[in-house]
PDB file of N, CA and C in Angstrom:
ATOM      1  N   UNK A   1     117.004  49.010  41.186  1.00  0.00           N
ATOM      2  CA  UNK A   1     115.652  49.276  41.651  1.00  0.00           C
ATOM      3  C   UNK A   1     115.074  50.430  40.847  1.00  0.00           C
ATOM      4  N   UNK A   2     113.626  50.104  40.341  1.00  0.00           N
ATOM      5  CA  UNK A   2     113.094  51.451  39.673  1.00  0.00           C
ATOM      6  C   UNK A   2     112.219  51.992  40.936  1.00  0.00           C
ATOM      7  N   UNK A   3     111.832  53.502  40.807  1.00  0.00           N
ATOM      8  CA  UNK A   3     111.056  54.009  41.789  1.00  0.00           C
ATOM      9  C   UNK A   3     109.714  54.508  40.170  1.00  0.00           C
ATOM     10  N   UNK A   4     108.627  54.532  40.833  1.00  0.00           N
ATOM     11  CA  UNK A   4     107.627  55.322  39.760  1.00  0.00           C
ATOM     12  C   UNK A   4     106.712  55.590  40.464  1.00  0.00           C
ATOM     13  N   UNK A   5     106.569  57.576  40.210  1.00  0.00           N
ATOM     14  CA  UNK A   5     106.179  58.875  40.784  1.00  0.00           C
ATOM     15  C   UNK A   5     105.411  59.534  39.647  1.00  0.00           C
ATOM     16  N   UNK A   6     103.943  60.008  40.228  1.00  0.00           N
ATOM     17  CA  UNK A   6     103.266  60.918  39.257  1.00  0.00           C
ATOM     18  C   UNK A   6     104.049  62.308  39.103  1.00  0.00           C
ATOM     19  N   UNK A   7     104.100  62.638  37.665  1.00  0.00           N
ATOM     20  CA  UNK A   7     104.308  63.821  37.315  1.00  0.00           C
ATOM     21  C   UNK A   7     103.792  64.514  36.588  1.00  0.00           C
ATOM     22  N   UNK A   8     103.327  65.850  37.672  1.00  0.00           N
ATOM     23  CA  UNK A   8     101.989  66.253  37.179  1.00  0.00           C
ATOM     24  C   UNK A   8     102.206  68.081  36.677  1.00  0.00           C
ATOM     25  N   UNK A   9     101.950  68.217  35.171  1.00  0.00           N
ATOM     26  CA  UNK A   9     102.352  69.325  34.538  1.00  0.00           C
ATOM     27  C   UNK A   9     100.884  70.256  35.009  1.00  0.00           C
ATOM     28  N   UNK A  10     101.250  71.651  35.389  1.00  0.00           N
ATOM     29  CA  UNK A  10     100.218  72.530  35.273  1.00  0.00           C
ATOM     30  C   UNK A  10     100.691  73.675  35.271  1.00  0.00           C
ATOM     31  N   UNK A  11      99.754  74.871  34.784  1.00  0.00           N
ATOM     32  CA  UNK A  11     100.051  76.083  34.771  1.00  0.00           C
ATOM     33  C   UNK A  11     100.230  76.710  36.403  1.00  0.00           C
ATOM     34  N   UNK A  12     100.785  77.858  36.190  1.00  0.00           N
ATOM     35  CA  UNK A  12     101.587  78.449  37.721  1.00  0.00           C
ATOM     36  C   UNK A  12     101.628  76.924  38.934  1.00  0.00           C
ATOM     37  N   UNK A  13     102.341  76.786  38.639  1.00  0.00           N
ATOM     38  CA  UNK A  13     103.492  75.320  39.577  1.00  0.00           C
ATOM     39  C   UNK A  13     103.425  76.085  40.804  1.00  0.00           C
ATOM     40  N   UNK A  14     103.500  77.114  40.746  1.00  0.00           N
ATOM     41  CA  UNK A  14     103.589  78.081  42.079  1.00  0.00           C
ATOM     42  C   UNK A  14     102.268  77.930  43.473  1.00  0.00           C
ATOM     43  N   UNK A  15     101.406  78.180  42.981  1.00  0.00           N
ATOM     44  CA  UNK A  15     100.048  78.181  43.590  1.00  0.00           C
ATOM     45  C   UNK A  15      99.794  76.715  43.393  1.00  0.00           C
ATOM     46  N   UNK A  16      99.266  76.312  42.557  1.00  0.00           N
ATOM     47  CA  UNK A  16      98.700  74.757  42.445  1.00  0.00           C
ATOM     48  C   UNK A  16      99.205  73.742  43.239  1.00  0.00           C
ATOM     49  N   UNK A  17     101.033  73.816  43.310  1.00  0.00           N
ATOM     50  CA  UNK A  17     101.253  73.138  44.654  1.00  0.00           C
ATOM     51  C   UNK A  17     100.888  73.425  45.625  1.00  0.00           C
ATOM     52  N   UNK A  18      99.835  74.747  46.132  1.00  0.00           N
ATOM     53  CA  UNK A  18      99.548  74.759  47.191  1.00  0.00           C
ATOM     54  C   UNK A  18      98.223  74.116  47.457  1.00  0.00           C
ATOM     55  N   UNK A  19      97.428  73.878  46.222  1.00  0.00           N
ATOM     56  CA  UNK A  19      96.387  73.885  46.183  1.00  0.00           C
ATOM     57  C   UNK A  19      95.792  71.782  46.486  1.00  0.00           C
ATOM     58  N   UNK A  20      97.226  71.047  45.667  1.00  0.00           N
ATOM     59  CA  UNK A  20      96.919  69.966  46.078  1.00  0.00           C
ATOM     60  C   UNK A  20      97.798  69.529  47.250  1.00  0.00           C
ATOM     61  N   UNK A  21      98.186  69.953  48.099  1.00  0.00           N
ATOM     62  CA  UNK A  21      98.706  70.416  49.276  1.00  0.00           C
ATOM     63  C   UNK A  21      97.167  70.459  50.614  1.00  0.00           C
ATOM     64  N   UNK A  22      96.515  71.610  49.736  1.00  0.00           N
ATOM     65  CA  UNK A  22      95.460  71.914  50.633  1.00  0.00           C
ATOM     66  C   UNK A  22      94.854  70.112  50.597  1.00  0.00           C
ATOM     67  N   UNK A  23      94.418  69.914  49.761  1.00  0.00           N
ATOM     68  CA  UNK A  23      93.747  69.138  49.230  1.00  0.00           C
ATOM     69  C   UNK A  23      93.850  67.416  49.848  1.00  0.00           C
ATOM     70  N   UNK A  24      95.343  67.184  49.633  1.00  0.00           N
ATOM     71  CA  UNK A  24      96.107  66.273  50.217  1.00  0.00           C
ATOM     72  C   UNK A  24      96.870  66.058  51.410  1.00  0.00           C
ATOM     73  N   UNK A  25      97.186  67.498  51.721  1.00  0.00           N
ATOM     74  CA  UNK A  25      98.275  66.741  52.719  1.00  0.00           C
ATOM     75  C   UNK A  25      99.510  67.231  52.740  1.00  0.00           C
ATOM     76  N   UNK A  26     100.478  66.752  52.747  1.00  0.00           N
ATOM     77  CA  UNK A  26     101.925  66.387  52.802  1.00  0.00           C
ATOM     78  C   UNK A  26     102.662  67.782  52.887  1.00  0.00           C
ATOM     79  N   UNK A  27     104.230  67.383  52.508  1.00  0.00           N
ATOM     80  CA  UNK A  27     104.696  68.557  52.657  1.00  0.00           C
ATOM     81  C   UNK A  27     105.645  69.076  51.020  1.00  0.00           C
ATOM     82  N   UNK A  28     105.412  70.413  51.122  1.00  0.00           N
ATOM     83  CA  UNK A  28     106.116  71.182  49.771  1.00  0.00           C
ATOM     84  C   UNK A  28     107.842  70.721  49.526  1.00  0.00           C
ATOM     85  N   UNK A  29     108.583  70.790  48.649  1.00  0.00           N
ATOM     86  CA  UNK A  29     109.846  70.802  48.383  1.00  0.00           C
ATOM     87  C   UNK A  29     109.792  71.229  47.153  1.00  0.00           C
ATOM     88  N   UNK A  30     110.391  72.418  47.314  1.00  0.00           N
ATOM     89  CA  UNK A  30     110.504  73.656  46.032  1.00  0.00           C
ATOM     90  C   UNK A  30     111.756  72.998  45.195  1.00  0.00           C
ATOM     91  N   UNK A  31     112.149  72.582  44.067  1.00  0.00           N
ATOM     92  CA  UNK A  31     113.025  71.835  43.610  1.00  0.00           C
ATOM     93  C   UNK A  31     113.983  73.106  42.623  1.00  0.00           C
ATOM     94  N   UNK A  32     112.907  73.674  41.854  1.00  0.00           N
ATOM     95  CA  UNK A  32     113.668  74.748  40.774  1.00  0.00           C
ATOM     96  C   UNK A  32     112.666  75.768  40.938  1.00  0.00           C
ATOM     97  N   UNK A  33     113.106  76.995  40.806  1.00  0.00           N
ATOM     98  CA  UNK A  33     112.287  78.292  40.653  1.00  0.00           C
ATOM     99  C   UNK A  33     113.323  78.969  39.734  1.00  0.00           C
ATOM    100  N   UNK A  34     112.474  80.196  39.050  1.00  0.00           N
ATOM    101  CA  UNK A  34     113.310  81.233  38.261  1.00  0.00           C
ATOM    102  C   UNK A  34     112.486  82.840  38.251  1.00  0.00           C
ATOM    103  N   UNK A  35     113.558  83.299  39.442  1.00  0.00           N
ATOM    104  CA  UNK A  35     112.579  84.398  39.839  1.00  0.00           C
ATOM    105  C   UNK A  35     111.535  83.973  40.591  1.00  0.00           C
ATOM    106  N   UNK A  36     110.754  84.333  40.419  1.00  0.00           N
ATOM    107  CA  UNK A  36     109.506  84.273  41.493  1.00  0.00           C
ATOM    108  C   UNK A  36     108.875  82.974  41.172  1.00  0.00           C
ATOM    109  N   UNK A  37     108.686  82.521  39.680  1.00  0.00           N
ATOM    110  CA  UNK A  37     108.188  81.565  39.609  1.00  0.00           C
ATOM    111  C   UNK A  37     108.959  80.173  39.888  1.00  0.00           C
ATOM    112  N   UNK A  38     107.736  79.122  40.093  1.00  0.00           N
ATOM    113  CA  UNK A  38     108.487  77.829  40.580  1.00  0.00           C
ATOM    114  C   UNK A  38     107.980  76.865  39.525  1.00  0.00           C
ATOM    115  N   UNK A  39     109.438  76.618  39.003  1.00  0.00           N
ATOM    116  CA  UNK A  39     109.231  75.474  37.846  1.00  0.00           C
ATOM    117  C   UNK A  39     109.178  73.928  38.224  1.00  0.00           C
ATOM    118  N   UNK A  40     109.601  73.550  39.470  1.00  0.00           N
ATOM    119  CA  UNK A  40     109.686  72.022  39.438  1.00  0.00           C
ATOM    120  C   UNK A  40     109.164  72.493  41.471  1.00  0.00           C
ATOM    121  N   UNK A  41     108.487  71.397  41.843  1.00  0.00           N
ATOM    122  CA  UNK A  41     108.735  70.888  43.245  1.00  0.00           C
ATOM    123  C   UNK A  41     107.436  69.474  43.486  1.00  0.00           C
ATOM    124  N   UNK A  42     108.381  69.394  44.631  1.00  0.00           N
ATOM    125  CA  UNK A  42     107.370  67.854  45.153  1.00  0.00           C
ATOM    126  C   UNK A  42     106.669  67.976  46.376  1.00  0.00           C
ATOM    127  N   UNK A  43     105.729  66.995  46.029  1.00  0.00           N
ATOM    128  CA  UNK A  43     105.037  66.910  47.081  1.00  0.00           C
ATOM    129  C   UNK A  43     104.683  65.734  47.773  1.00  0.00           C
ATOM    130  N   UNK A  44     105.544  65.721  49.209  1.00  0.00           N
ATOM    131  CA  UNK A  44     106.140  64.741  49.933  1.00  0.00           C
ATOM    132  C   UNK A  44     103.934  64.034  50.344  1.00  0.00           C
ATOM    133  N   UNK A  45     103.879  62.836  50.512  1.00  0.00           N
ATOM    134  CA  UNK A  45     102.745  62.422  51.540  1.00  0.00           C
ATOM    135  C   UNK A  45     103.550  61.159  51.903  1.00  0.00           C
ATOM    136  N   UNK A  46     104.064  61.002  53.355  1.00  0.00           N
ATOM    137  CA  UNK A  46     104.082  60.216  53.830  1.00  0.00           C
ATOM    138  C   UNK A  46     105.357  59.643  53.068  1.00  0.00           C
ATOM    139  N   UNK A  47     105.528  58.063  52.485  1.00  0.00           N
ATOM    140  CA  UNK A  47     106.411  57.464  51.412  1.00  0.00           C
ATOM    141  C   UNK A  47     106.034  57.870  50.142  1.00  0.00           C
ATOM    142  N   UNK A  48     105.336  58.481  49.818  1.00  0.00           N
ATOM    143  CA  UNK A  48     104.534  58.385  48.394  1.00  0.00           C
ATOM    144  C   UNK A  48     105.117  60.001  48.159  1.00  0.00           C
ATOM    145  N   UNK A  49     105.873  60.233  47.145  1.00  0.00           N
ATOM    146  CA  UNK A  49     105.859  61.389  46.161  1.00  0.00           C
ATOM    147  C   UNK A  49     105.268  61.942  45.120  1.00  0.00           C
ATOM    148  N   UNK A  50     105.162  63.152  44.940  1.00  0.00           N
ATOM    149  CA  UNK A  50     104.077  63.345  43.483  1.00  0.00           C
ATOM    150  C   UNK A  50     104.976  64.730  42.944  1.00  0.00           C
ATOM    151  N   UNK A  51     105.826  64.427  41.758  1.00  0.00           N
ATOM    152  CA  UNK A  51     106.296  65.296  41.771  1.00  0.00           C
ATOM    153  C   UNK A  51     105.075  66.591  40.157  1.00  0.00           C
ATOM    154  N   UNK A  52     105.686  67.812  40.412  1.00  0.00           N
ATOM    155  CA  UNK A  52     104.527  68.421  39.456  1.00  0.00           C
ATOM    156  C   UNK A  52     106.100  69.640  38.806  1.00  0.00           C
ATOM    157  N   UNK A  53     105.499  69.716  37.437  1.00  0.00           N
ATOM    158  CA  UNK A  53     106.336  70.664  37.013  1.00  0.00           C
ATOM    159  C   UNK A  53     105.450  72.200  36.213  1.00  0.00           C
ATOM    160  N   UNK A  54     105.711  72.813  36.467  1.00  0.00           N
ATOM    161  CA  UNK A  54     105.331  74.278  35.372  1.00  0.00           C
ATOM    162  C   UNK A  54     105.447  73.739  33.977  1.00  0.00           C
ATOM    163  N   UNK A  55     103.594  74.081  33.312  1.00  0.00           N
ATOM    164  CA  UNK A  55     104.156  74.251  31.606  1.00  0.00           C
ATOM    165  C   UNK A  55     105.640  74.840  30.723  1.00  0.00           C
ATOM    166  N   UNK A  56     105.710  76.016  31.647  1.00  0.00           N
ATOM    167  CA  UNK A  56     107.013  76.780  31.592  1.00  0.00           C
ATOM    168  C   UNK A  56     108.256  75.459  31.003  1.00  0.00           C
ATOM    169  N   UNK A  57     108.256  75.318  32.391  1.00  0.00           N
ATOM    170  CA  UNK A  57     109.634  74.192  31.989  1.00  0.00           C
ATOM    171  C   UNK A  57     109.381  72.500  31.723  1.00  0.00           C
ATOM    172  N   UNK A  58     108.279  72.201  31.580  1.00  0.00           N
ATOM    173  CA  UNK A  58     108.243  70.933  31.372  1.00  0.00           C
ATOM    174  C   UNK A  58     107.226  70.877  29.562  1.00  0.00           C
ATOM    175  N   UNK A  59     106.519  72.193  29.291  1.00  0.00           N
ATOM    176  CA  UNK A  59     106.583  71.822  27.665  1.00  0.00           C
ATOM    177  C   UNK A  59     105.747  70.963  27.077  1.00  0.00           C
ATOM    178  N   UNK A  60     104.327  70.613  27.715  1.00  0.00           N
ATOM    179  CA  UNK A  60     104.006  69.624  27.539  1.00  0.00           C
ATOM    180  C   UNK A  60     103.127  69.749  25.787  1.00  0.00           C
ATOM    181  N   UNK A  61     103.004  68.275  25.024  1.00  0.00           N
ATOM    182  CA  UNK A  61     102.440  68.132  23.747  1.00  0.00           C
ATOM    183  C   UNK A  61     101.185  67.659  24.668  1.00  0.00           C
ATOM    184  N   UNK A  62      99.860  68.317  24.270  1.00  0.00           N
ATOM    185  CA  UNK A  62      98.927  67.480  24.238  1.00  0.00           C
ATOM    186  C   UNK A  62      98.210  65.852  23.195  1.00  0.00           C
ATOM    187  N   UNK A  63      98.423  65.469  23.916  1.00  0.00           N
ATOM    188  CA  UNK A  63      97.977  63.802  23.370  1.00  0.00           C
ATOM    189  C   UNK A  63      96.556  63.591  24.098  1.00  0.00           C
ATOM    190  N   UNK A  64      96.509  63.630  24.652  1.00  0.00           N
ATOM    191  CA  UNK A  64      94.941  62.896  24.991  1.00  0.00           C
ATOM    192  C   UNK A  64      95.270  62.739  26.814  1.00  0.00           C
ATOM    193  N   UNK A  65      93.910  62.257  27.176  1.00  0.00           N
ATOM    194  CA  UNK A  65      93.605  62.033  28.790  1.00  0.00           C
ATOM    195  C   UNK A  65      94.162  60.239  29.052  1.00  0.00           C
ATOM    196  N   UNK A  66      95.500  59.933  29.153  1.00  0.00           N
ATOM    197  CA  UNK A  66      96.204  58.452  28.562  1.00  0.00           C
ATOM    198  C   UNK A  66      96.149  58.333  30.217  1.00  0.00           C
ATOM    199  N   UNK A  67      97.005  58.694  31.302  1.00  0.00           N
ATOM    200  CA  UNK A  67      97.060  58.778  32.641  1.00  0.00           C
ATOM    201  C   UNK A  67      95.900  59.327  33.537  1.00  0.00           C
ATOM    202  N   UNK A  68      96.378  58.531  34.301  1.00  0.00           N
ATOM    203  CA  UNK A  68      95.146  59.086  35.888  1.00  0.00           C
ATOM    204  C   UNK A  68      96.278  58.344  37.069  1.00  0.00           C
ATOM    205  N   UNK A  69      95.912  58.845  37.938  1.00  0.00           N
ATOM    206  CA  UNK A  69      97.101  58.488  39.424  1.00  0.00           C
ATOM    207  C   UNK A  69      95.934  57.968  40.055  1.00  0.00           C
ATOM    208  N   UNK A  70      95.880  56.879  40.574  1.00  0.00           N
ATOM    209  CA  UNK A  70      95.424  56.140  41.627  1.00  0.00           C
ATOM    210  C   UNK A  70      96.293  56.327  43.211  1.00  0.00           C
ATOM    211  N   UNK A  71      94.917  57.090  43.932  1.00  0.00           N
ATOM    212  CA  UNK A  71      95.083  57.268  44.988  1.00  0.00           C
ATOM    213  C   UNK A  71      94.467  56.109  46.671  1.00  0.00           C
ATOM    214  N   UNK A  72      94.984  55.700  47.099  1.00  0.00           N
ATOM    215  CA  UNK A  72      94.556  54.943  47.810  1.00  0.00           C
ATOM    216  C   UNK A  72      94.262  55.513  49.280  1.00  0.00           C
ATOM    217  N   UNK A  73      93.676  55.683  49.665  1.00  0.00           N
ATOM    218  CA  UNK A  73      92.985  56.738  50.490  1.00  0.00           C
ATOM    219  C   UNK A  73      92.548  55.982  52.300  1.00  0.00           C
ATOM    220  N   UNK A  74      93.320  56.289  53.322  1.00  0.00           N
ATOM    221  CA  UNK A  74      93.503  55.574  54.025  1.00  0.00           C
ATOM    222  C   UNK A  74      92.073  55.444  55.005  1.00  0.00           C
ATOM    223  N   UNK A  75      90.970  56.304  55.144  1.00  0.00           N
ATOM    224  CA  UNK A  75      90.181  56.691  55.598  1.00  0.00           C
ATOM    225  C   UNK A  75      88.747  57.183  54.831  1.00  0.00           C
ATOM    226  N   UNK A  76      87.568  56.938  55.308  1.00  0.00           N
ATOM    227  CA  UNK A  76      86.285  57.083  54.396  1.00  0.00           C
ATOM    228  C   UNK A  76      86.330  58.869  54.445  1.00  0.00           C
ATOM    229  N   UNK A  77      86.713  59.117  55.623  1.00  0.00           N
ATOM    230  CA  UNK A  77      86.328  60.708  55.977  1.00  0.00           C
ATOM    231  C   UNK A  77      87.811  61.708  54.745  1.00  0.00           C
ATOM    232  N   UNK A  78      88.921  61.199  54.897  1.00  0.00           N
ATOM    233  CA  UNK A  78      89.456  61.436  54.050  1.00  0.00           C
ATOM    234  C   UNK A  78      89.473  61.372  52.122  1.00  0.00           C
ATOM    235  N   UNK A  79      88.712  60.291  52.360  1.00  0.00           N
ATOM    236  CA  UNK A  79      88.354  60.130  50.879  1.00  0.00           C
ATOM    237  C   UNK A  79      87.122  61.017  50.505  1.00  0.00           C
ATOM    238  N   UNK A  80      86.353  61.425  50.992  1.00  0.00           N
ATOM    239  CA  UNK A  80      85.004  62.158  50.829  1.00  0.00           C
ATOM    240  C   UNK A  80      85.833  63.602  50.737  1.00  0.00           C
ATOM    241  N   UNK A  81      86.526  63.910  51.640  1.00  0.00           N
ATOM    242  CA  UNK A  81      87.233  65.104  51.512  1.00  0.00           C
ATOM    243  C   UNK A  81      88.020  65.752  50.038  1.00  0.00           C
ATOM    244  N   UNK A  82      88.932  64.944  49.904  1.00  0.00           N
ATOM    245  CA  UNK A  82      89.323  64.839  48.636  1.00  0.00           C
ATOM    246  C   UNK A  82      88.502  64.615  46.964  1.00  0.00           C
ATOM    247  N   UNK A  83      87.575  64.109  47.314  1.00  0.00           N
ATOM    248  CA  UNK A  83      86.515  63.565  46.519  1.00  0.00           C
ATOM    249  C   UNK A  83      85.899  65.222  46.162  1.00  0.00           C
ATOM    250  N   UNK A  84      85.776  66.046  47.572  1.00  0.00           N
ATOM    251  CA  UNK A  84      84.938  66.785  47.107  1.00  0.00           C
ATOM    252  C   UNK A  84      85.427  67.979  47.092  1.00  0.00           C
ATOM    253  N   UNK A  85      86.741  68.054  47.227  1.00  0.00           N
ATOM    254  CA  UNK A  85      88.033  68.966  46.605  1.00  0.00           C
ATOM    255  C   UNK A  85      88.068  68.961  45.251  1.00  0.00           C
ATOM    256  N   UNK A  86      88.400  67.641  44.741  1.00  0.00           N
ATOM    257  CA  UNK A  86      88.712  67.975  43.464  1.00  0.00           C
ATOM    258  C   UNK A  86      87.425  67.685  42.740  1.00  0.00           C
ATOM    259  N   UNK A  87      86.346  67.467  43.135  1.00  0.00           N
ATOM    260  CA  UNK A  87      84.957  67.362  42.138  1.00  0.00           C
ATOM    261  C   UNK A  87      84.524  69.296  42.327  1.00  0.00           C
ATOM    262  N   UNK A  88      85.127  70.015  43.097  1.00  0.00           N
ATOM    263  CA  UNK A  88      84.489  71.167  43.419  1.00  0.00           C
ATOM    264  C   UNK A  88      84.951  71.498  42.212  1.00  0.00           C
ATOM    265  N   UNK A  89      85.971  72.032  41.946  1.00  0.00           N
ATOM    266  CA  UNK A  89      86.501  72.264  40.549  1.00  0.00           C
ATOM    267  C   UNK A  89      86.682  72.231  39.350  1.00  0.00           C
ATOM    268  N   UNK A  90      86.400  71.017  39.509  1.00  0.00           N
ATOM    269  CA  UNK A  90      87.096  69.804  38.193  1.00  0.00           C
ATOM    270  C   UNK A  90      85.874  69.121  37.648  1.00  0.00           C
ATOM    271  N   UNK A  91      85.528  67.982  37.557  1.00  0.00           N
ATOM    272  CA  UNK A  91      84.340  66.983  37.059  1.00  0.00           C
ATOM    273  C   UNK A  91      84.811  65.701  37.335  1.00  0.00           C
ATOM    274  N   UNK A  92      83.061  65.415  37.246  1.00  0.00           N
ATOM    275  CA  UNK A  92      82.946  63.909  38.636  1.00  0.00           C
ATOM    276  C   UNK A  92      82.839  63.114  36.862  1.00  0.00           C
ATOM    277  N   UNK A  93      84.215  62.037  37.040  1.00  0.00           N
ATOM    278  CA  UNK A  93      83.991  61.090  35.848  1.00  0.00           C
ATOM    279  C   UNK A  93      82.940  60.218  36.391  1.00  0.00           C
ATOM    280  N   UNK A  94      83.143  59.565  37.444  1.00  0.00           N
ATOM    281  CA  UNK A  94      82.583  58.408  37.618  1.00  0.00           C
ATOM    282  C   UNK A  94      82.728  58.935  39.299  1.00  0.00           C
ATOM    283  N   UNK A  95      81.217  58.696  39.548  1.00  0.00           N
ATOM    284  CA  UNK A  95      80.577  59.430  41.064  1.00  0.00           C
ATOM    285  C   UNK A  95      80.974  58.106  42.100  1.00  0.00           C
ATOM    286  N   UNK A  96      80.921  58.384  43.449  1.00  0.00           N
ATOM    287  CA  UNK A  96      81.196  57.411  44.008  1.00  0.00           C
ATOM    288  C   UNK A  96      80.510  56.880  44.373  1.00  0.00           C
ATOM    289  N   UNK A  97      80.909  55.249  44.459  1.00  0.00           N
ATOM    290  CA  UNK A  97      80.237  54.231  44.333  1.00  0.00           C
ATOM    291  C   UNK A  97      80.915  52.760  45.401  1.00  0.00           C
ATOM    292  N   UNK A  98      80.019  52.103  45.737  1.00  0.00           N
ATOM    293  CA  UNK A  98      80.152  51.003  46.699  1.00  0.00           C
ATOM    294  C   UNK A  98      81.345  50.357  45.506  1.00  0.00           C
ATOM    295  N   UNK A  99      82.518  49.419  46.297  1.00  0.00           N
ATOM    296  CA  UNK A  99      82.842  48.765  44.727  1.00  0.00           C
ATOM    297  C   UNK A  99      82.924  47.254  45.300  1.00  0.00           C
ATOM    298  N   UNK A 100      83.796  46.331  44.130  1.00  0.00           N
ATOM    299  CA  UNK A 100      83.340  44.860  45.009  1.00  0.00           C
ATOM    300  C   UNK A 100      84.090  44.533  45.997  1.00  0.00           C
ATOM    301  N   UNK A 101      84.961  45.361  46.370  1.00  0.00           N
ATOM    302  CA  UNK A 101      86.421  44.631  47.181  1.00  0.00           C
ATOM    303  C   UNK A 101      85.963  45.601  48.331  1.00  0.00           C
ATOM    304  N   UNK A 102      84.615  46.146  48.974  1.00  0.00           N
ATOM    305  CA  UNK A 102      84.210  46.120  50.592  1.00  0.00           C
ATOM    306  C   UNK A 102      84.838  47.685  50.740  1.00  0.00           C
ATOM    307  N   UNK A 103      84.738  48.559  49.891  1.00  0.00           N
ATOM    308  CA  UNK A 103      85.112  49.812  49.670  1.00  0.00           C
ATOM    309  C   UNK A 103      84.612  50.862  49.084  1.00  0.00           C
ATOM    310  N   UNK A 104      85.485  52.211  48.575  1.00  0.00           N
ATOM    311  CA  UNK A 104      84.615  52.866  47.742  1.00  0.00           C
ATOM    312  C   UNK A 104      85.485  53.105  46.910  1.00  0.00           C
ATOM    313  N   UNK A 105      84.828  53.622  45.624  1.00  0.00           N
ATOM    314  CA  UNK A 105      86.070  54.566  44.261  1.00  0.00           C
ATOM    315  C   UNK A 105      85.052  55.416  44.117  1.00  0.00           C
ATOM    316  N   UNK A 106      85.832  56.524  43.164  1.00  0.00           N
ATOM    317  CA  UNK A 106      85.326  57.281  42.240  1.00  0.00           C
ATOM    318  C   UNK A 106      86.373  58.049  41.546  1.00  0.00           C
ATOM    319  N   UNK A 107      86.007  58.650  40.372  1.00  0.00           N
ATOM    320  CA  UNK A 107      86.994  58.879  39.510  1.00  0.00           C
ATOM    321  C   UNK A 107      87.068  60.451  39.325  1.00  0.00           C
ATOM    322  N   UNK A 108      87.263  61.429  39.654  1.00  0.00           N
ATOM    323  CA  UNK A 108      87.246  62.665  39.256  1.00  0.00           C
ATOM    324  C   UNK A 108      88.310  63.432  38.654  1.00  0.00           C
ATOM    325  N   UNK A 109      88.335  64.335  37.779  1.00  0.00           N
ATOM    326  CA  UNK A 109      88.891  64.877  37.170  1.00  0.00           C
ATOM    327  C   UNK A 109      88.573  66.742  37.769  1.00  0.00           C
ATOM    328  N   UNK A 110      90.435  66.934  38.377  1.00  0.00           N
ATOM    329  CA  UNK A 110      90.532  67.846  38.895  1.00  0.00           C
ATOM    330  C   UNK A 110      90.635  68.990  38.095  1.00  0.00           C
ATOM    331  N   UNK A 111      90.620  70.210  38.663  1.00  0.00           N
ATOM    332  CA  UNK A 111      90.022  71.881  38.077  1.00  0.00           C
ATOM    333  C   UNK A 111      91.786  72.051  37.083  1.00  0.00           C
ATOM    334  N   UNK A 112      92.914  71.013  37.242  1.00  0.00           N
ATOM    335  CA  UNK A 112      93.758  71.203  36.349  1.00  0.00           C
ATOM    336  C   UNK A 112      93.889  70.025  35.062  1.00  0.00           C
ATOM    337  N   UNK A 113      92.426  69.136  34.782  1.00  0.00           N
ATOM    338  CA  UNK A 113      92.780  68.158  33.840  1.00  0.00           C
ATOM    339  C   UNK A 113      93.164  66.937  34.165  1.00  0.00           C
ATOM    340  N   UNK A 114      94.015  66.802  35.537  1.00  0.00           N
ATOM    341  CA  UNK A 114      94.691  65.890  36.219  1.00  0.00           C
ATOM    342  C   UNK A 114      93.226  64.743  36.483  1.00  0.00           C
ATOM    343  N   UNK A 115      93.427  63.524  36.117  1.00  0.00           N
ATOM    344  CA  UNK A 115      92.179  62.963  36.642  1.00  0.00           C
ATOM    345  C   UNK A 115      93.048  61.945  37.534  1.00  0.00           C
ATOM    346  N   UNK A 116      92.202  61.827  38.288  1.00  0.00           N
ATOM    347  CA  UNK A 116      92.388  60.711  39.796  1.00  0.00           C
ATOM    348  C   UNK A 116      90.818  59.893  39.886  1.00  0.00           C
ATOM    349  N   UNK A 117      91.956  58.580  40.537  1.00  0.00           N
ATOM    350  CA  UNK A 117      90.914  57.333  41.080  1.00  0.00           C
ATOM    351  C   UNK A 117      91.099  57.397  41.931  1.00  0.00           C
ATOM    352  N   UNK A 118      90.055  57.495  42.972  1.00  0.00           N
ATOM    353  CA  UNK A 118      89.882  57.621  44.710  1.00  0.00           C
ATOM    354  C   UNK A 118      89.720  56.233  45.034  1.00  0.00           C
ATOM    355  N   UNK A 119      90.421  55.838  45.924  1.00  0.00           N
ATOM    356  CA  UNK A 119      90.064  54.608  46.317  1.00  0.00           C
ATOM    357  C   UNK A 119      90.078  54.295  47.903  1.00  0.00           C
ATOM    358  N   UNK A 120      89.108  53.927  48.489  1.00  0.00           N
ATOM    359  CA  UNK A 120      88.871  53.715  50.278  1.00  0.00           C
ATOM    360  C   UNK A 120      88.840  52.360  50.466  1.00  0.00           C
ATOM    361  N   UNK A 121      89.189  51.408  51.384  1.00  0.00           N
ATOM    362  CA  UNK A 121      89.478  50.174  51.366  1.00  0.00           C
ATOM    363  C   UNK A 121      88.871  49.945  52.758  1.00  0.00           C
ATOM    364  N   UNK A 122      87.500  48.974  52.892  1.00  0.00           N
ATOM    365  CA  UNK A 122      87.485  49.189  54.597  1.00  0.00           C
ATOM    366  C   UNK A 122      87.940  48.374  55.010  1.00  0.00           C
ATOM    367  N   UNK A 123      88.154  47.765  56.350  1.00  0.00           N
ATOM    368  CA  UNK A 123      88.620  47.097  56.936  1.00  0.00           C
ATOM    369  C   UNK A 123      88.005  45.642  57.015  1.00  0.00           C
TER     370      UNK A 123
END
């Protein structure tokens, strides 16, 4: 069986997990720290993991904006929330919009580069 989990590089791993925490939800699991700082942890929502690592220890080459995490968003009030978390920060790729499947998306790109597809599904 394969499992496949976003892994999401940013500066101070420390704070920022708190920040899509605020943002999202779920719960922290500190994986590696050194000293004060925290190089690896996850962030539990529900079944769904997102794990994030420190530039520090994960090193990243910039290549280009290739990934985005699609989020599926269980609630309209929750999706607006999030929507306007990470558009506070970050930039609205693509604003939200009715889509054809009886829902909403939008695409924003959070205050760390990280871009996400919001997605609300109604009933």
């Amino acid at each position: 069986m394969i499992m496949a989990c976003p892994f999401i590089v940013v500066d101070n791993c420390k704070e920022e997990i708190k920040y899509y925490r605020d943002v999202l939800g779920g719960e922290i699991n500190i994986l590696r720290k050194q000293g004060d700082e925290v190089l690896n942890a996850d962030l539990h929502l529900g079944g769904v993991t997102i794990k994030f690592g420190d530039t520090q220890a994960a090193r990243p080459s910039l290549k280009g904006d290739y990934v985005r995490v699609f989020l599926k968003i269980e609630t309209e009030e929750a999706f607006r929330h999030i929507y306007g978390q990470f558009a506070a920060g970050g930039h609205i790729n693509t604003d939200v919009y009715e889509a054809p499947f009886n829902g909403l998306l939008a695409v924003v790109t959070d205050r760390n580069g990280v871009c996400w597809v919001l997605s609300y599904y109604r009933e």
